[in-house]
N, C-alpha and C. Protein backbone atom coordinates (compact mmCIF):
# COMPACT_ATOMS: atom_id res chain seq x y z
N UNK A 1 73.09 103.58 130.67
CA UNK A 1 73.64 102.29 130.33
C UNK A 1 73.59 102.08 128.81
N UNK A 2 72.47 102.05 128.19
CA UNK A 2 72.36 101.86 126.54
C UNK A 2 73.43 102.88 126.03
N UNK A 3 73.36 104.55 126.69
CA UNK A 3 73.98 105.13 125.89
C UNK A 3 75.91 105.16 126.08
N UNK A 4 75.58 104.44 127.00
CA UNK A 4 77.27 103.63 127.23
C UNK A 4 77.51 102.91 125.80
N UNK A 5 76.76 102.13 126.01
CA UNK A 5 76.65 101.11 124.98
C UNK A 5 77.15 101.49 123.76
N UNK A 6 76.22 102.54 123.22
CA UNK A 6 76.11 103.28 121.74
C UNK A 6 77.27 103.68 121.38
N UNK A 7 77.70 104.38 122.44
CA UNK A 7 79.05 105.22 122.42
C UNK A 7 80.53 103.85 121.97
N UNK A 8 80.05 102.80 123.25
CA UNK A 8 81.31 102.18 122.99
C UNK A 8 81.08 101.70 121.52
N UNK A 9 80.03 101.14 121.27
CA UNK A 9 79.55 100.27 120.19
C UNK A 9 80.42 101.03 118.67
N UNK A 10 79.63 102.45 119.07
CA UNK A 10 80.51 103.67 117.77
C UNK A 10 81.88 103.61 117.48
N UNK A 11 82.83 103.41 118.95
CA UNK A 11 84.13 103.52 118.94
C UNK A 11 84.56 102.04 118.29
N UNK A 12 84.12 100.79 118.80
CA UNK A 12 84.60 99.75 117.77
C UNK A 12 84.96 99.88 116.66
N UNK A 13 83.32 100.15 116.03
CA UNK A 13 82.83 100.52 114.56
C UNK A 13 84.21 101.88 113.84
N UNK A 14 84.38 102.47 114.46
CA UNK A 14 85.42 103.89 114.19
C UNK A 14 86.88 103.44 113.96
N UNK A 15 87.10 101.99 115.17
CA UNK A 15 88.50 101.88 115.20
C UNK A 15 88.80 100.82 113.88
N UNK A 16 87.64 99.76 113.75
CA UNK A 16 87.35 99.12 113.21
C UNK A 16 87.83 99.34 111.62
N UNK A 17 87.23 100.53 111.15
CA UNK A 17 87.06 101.30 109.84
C UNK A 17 88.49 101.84 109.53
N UNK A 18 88.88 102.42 110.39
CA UNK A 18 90.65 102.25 110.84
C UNK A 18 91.68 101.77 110.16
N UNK A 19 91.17 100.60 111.08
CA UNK A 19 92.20 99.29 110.84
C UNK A 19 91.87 99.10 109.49
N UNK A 20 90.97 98.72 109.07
CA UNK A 20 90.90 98.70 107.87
C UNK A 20 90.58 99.77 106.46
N UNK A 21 91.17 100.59 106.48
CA UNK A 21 91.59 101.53 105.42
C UNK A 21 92.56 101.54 105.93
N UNK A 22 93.68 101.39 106.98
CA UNK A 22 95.11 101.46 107.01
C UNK A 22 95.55 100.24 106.20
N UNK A 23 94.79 98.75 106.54
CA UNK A 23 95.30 98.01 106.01
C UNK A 23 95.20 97.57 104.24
N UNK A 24 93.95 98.64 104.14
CA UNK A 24 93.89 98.91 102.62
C UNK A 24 94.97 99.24 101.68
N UNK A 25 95.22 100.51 102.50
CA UNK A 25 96.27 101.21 101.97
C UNK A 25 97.43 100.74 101.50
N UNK A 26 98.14 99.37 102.60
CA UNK A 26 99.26 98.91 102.76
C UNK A 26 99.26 97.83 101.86
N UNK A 27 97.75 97.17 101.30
CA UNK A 27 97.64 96.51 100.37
C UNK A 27 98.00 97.02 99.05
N UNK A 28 97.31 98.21 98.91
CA UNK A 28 97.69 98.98 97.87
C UNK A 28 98.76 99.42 97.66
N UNK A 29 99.82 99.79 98.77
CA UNK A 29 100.70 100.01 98.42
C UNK A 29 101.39 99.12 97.94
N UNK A 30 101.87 98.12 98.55
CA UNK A 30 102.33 96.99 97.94
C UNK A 30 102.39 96.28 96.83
N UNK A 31 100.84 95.95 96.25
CA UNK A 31 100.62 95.91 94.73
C UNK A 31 100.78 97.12 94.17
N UNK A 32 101.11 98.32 94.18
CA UNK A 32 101.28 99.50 93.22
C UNK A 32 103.19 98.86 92.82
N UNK A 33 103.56 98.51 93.60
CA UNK A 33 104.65 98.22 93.86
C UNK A 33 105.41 96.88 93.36
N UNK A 34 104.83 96.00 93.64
CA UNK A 34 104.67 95.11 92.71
C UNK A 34 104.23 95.09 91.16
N UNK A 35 103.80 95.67 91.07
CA UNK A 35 103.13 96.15 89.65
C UNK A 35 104.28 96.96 88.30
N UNK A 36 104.67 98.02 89.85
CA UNK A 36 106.15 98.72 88.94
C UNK A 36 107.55 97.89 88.50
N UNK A 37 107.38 96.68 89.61
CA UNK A 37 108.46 96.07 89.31
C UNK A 37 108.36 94.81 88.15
N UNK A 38 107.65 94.35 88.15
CA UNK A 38 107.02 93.94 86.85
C UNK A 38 107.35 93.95 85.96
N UNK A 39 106.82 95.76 85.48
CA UNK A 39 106.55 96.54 84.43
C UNK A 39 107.76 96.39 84.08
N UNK A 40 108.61 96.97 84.76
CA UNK A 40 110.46 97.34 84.97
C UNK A 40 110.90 95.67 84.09
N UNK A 41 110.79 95.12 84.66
CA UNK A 41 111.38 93.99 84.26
C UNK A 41 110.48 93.51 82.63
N UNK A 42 109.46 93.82 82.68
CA UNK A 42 108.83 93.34 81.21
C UNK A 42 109.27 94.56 80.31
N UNK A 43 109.52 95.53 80.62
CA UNK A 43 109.87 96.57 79.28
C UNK A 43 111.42 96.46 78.94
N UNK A 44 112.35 96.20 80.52
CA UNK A 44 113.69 95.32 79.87
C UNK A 44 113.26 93.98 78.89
N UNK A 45 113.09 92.87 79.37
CA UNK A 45 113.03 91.92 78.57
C UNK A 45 112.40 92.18 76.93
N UNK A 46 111.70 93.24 76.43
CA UNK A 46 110.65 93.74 75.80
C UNK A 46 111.91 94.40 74.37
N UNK A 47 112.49 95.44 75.21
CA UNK A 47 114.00 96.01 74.65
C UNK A 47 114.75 95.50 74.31
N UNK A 48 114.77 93.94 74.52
CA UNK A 48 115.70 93.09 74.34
C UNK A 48 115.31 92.35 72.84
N UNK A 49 114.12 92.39 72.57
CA UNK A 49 113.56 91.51 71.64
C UNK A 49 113.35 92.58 70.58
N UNK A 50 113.25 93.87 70.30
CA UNK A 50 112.95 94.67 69.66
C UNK A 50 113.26 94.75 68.21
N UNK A 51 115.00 94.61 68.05
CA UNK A 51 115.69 94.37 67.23
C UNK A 51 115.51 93.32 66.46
N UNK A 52 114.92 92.09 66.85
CA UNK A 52 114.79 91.24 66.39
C UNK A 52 113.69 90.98 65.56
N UNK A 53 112.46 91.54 66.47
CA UNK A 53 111.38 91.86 65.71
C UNK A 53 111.07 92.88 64.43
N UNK A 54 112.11 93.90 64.58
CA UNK A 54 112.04 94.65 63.56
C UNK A 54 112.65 94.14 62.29
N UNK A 55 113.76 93.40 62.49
CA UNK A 55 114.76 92.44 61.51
C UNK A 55 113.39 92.16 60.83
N UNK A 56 112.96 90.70 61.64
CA UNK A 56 112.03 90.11 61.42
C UNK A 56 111.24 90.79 60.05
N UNK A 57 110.22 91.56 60.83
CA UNK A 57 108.94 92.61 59.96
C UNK A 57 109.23 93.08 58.85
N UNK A 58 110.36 93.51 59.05
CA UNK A 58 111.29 94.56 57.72
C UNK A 58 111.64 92.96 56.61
N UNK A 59 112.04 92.00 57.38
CA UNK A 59 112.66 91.22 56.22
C UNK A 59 110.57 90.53 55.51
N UNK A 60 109.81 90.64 55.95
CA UNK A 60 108.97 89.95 55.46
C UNK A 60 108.40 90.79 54.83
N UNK A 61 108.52 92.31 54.93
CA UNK A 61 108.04 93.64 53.95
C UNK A 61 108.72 93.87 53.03
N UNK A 62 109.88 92.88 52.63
CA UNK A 62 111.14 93.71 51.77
C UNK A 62 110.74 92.22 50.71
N UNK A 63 110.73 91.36 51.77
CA UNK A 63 110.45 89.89 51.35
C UNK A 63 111.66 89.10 50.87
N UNK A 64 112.85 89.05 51.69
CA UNK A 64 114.18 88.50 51.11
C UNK A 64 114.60 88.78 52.80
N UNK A 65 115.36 87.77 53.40
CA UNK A 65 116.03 88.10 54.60
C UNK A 65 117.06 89.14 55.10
N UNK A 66 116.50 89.68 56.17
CA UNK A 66 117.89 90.79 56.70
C UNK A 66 118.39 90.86 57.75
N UNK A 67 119.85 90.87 58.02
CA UNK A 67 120.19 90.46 59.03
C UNK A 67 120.09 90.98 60.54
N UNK A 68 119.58 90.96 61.40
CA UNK A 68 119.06 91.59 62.90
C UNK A 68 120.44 92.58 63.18
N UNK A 69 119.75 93.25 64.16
CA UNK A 69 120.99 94.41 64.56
C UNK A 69 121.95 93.66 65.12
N UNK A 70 122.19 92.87 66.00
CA UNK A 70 123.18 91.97 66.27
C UNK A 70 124.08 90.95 65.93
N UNK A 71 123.64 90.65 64.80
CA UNK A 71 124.01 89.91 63.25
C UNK A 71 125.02 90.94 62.80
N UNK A 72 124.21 92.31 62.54
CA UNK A 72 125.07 92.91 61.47
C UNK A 72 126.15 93.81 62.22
N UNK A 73 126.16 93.79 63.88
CA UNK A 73 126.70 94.68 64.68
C UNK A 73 128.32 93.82 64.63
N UNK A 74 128.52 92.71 64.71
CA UNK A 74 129.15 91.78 64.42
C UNK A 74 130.27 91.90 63.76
């Protein structure tokens, strides 16, 4: 009888551990995933500002204004 017990008791504990590293996983996957899409979207928006910032830097190192790549693409 106890070692009924033990046995079933083990198999809970087994299925248990299971369920949860499957559902780990699916967590993880998800935020890995979320994470890329993010990224994706912050290094577009990021590319977008680049030009501007360099305008920027360059005109305060030269120290006289210069016109951004889109200014002068114009």
């Amino acid at each position: 009888m106890r070692q009924r017990a033990r046995e079933d008791g083990a198999a809970l504990i087994a299925a248990a551990r299971e369920d949860g590293l499957r559902e780990r996983d699916q967590v993880l996957t998800a935020g890995q995933a979320a994470i890329a899409t993010e990224r994706a979207s912050t290094e577009g928006e990021l590319r977008t500002q680049i030009p501007e910032l360099a305008s920027s830097l360059a005109s305060r190192i030269v120290g006289e204004p210069l016109p951004t790549a889109t200014t002068s693409a114009r």
